[in-house]
N, C-alpha and C. Protein backbone atom coordinates (compact mmCIF):
# COMPACT_ATOMS: atom_id res chain seq x y z
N UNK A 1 -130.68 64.22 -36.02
CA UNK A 1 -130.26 64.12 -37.37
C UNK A 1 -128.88 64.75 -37.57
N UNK A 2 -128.61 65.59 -36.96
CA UNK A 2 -127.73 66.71 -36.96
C UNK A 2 -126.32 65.33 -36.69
N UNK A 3 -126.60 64.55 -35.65
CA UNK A 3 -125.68 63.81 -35.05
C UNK A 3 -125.00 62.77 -35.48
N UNK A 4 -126.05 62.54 -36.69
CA UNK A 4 -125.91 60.83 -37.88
C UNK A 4 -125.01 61.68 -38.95
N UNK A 5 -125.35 63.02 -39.15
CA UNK A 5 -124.63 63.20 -40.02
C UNK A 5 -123.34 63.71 -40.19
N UNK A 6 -122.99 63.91 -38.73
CA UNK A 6 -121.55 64.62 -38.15
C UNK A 6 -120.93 63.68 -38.37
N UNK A 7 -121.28 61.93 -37.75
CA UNK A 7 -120.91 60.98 -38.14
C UNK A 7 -120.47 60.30 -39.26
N UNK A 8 -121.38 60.58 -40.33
CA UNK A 8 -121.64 60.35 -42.17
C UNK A 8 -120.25 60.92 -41.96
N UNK A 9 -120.20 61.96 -42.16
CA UNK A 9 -118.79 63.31 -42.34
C UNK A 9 -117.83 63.16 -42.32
N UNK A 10 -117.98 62.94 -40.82
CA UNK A 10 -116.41 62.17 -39.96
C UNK A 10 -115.74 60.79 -40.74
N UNK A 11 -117.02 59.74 -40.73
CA UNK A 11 -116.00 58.60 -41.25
C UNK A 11 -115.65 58.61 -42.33
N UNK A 12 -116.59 59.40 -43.70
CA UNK A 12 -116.01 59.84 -45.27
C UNK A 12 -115.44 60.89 -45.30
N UNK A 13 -114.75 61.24 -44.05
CA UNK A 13 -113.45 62.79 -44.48
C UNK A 13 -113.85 63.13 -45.29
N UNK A 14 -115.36 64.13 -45.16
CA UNK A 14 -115.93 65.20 -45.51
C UNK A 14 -116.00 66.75 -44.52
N UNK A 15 -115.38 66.44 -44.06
CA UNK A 15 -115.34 67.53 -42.92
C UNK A 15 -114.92 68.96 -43.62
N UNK A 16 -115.95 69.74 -43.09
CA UNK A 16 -115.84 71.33 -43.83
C UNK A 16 -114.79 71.97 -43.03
N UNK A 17 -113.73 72.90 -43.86
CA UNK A 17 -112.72 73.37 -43.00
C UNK A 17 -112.05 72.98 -42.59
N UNK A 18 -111.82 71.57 -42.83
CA UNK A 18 -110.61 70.88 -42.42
C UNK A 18 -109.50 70.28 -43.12
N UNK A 19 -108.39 69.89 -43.05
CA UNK A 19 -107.71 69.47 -43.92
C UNK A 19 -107.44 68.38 -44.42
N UNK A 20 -108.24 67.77 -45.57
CA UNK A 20 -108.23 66.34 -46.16
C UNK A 20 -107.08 65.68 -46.04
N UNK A 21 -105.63 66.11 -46.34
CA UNK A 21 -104.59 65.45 -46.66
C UNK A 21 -104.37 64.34 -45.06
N UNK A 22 -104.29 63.25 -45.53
CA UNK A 22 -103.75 62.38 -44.05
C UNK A 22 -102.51 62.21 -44.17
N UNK A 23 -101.86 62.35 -42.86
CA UNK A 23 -100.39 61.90 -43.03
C UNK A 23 -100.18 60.46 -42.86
N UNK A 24 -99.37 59.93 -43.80
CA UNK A 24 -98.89 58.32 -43.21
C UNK A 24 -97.15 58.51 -42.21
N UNK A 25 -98.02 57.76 -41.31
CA UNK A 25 -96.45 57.52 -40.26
C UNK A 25 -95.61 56.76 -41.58
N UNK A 26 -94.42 57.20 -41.41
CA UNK A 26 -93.31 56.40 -42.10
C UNK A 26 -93.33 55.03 -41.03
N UNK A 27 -92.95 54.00 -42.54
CA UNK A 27 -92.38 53.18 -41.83
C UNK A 27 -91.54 52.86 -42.28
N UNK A 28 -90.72 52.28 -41.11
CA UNK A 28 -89.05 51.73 -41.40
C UNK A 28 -88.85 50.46 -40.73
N UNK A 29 -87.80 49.87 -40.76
CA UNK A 29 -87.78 48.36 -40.56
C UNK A 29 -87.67 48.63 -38.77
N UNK A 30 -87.44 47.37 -38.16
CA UNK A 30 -87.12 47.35 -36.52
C UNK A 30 -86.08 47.24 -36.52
N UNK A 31 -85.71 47.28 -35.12
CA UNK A 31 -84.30 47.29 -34.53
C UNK A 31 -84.21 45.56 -34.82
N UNK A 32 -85.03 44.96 -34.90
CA UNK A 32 -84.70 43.38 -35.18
C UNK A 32 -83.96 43.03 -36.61
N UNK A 33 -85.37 43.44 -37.26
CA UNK A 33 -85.01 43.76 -38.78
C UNK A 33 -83.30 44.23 -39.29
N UNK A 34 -83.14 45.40 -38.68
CA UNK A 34 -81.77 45.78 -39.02
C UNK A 34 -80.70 45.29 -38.17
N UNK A 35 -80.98 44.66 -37.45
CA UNK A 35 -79.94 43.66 -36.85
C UNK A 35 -80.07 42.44 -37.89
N UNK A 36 -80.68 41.73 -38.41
CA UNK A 36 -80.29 40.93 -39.32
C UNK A 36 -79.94 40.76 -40.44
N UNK A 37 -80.43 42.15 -41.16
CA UNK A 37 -79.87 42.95 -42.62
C UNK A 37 -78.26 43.16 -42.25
N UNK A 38 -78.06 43.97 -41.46
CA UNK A 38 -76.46 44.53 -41.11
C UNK A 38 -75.64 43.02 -40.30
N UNK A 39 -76.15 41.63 -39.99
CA UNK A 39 -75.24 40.25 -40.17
C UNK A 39 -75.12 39.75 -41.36
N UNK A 40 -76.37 39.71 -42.13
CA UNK A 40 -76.50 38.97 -43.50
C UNK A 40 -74.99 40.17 -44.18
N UNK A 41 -75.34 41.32 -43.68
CA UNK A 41 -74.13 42.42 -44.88
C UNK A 41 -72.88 41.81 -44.48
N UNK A 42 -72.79 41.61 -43.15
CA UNK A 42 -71.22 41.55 -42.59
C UNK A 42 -70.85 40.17 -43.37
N UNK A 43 -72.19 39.15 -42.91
CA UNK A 43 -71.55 37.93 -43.44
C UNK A 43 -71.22 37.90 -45.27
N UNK A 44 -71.56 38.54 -46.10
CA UNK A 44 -71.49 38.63 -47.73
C UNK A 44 -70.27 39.61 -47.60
N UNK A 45 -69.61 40.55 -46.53
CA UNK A 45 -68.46 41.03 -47.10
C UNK A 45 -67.28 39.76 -46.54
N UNK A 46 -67.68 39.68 -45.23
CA UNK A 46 -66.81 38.20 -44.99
C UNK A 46 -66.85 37.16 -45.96
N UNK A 47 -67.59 36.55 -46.59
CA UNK A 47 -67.19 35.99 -48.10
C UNK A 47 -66.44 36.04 -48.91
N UNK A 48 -66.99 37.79 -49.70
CA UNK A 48 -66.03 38.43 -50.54
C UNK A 48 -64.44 38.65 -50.08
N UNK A 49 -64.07 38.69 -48.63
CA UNK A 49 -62.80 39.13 -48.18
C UNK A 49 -62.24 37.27 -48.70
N UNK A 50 -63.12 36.38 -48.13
CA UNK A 50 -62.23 35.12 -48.20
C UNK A 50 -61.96 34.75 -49.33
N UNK A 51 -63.19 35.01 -50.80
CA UNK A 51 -62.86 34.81 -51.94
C UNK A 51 -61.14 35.36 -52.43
N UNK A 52 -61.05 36.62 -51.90
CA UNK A 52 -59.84 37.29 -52.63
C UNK A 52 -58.70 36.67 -51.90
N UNK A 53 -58.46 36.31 -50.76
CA UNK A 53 -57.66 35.63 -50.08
C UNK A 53 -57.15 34.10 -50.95
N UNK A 54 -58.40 33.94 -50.85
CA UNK A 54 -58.09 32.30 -51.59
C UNK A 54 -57.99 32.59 -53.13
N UNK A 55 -57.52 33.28 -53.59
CA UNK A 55 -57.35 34.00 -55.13
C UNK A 55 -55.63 34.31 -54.87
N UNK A 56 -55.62 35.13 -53.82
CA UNK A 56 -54.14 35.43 -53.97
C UNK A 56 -53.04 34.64 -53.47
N UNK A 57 -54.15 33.13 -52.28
CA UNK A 57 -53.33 32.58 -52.06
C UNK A 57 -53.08 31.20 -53.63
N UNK A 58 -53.83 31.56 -54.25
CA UNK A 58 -53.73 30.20 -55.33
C UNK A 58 -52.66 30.71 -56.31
N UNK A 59 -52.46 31.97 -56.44
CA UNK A 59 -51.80 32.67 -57.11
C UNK A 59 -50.25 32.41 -56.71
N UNK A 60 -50.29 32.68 -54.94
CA UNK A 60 -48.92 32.35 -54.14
C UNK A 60 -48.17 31.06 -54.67
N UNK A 61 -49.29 30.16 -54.79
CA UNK A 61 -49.14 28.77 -54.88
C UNK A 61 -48.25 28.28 -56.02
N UNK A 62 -49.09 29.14 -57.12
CA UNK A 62 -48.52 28.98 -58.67
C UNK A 62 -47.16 30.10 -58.76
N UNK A 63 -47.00 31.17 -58.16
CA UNK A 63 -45.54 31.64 -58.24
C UNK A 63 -44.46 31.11 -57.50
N UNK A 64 -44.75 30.38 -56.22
CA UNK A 64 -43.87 29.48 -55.59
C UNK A 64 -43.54 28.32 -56.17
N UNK A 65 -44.13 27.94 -57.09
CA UNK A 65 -43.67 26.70 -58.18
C UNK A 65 -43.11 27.61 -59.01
N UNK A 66 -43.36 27.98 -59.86
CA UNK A 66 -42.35 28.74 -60.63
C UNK A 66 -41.10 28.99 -60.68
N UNK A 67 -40.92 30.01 -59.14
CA UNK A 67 -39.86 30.08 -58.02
C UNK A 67 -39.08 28.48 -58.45
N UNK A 68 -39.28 28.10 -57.25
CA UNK A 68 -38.77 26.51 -57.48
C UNK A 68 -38.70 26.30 -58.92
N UNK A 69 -38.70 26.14 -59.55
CA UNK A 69 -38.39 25.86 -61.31
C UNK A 69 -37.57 26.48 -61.74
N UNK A 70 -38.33 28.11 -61.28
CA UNK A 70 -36.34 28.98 -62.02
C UNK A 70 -35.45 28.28 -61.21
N UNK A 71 -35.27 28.39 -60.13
CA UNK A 71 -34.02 27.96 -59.09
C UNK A 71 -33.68 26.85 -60.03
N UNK A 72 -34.63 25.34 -59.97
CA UNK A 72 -34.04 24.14 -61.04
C UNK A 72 -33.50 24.26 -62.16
N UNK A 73 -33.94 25.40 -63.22
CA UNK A 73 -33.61 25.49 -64.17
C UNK A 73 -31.80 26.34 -63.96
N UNK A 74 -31.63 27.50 -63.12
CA UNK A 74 -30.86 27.97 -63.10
C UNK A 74 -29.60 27.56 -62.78
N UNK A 75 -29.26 26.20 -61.83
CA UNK A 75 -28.46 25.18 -60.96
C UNK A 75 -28.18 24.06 -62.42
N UNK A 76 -29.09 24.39 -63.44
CA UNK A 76 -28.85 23.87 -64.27
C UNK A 76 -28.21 24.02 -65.44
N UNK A 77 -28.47 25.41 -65.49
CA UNK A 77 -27.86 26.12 -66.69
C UNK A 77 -26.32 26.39 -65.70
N UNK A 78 -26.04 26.54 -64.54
CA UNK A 78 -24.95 26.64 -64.16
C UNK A 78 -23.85 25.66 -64.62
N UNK A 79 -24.32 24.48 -63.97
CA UNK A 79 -23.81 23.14 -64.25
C UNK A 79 -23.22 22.75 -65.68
N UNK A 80 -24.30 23.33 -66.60
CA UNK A 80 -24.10 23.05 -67.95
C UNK A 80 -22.81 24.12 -68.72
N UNK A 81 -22.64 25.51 -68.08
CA UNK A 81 -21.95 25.95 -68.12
C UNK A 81 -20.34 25.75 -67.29
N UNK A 82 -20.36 24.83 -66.44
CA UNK A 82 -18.87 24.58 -65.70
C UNK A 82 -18.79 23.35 -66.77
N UNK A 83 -19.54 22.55 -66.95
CA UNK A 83 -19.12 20.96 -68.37
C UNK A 83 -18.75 21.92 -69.68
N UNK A 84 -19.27 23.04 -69.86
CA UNK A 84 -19.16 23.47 -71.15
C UNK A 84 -17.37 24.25 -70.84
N UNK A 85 -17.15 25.14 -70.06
CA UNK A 85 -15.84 25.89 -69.81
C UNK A 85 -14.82 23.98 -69.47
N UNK A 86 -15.23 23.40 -69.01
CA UNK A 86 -14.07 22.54 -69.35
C UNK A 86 -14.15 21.49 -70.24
N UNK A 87 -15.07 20.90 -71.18
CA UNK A 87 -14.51 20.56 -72.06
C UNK A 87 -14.13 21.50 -73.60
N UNK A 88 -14.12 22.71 -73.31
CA UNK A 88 -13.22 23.70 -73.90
C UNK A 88 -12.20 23.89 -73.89
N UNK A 89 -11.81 23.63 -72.10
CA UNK A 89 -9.91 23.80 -71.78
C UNK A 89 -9.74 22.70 -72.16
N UNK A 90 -10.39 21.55 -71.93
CA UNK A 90 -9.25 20.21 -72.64
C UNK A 90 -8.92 20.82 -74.45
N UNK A 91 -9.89 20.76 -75.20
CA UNK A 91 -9.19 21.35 -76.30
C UNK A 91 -8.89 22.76 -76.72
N UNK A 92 -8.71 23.47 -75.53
CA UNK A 92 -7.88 24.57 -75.67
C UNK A 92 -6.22 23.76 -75.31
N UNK A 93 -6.12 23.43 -74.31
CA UNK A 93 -4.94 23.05 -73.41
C UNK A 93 -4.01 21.87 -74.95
N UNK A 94 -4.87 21.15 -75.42
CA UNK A 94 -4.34 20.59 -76.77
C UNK A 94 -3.90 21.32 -77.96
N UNK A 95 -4.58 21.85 -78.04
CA UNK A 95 -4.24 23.32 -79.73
C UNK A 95 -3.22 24.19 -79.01
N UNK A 96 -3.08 24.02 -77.56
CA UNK A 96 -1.98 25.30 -77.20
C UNK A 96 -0.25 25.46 -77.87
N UNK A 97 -0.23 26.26 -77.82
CA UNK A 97 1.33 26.44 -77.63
C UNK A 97 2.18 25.81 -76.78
N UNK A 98 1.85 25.76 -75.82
CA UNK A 98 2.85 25.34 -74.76
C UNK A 98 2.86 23.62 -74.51
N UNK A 99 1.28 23.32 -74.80
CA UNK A 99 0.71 21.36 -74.74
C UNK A 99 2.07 20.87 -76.01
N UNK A 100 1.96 21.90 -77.29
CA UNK A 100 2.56 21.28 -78.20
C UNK A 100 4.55 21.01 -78.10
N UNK A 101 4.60 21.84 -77.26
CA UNK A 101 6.12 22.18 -76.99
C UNK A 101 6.77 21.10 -76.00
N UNK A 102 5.85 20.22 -75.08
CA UNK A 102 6.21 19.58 -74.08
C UNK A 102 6.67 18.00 -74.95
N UNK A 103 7.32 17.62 -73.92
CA UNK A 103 8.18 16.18 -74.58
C UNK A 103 7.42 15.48 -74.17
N UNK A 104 7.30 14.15 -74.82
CA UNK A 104 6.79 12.97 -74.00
C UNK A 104 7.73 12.22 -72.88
N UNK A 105 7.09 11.79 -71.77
CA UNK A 105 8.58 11.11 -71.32
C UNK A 105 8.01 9.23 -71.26
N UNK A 106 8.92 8.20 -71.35
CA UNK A 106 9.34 7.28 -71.20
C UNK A 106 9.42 6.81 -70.13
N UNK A 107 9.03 5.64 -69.47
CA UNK A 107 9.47 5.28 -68.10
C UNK A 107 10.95 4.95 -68.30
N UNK A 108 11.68 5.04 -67.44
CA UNK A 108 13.25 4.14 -67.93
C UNK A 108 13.30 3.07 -66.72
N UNK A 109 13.00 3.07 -66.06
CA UNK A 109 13.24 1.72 -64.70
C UNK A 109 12.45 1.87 -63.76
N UNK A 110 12.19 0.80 -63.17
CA UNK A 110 10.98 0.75 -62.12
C UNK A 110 11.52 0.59 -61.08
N UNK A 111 11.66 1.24 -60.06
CA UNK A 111 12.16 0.61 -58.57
C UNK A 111 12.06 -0.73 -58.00
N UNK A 112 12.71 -0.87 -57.54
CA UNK A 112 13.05 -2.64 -56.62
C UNK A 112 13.34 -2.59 -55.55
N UNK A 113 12.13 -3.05 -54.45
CA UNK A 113 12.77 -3.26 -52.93
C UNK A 113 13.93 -3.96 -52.78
């Protein structure tokens, strides 16, 4: 009897003097496990790196047009400024002093082989 009930005891952790608390082994993932957590990570920062890439290159894209545009615009405003300084001297060179002082000349004879 003595023997059924050591048994009873034992399997309902009733045991006198002993210490009820059980420890649980931790568990943690495997070496498998965290080999595929730490690719899945690498591969989601490799993402995020290409997202910002392709952000700053779209960005490149749209300031290199720009670029190109000031340049067009500027070759333009140049241009518009060399037509503007000379049709100024033509009517500066007319209102002058000196345009007004000059003679007209006359052909007087034409040469003959």
């Amino acid at each position: 009897m003595s023997l059924g009930r050591q048994q009873f005891v034992a399997n309902n952790r009733f045991i006198k003097n002993q210490n009820t608390t059980r420890f649980n082994k931790k568990r943690s993932i495997g070496p498998i496990s965290n080999t595929i957590v730490l690719i899945i990570l690498g591969c989601l920062l490799g993402l995020l790196y290409l997202t910002q890439i392709t952000k700053t290159n779209a960005f490149g894209y749209k300031l290199n047009a720009l670029n190109i545009e000031k340049q067009s615009l500027q070759k333009e405003h140049d241009e518009l400024e060399v037509s503007s300084a000379r049709l100024q001297a033509i009517d500066r060179v007319k209102t002058s002093a000196v345009a007004n002082n000059l003679v007209s000349v006359a052909p007087s004879s034409t040469v003959q082989n």
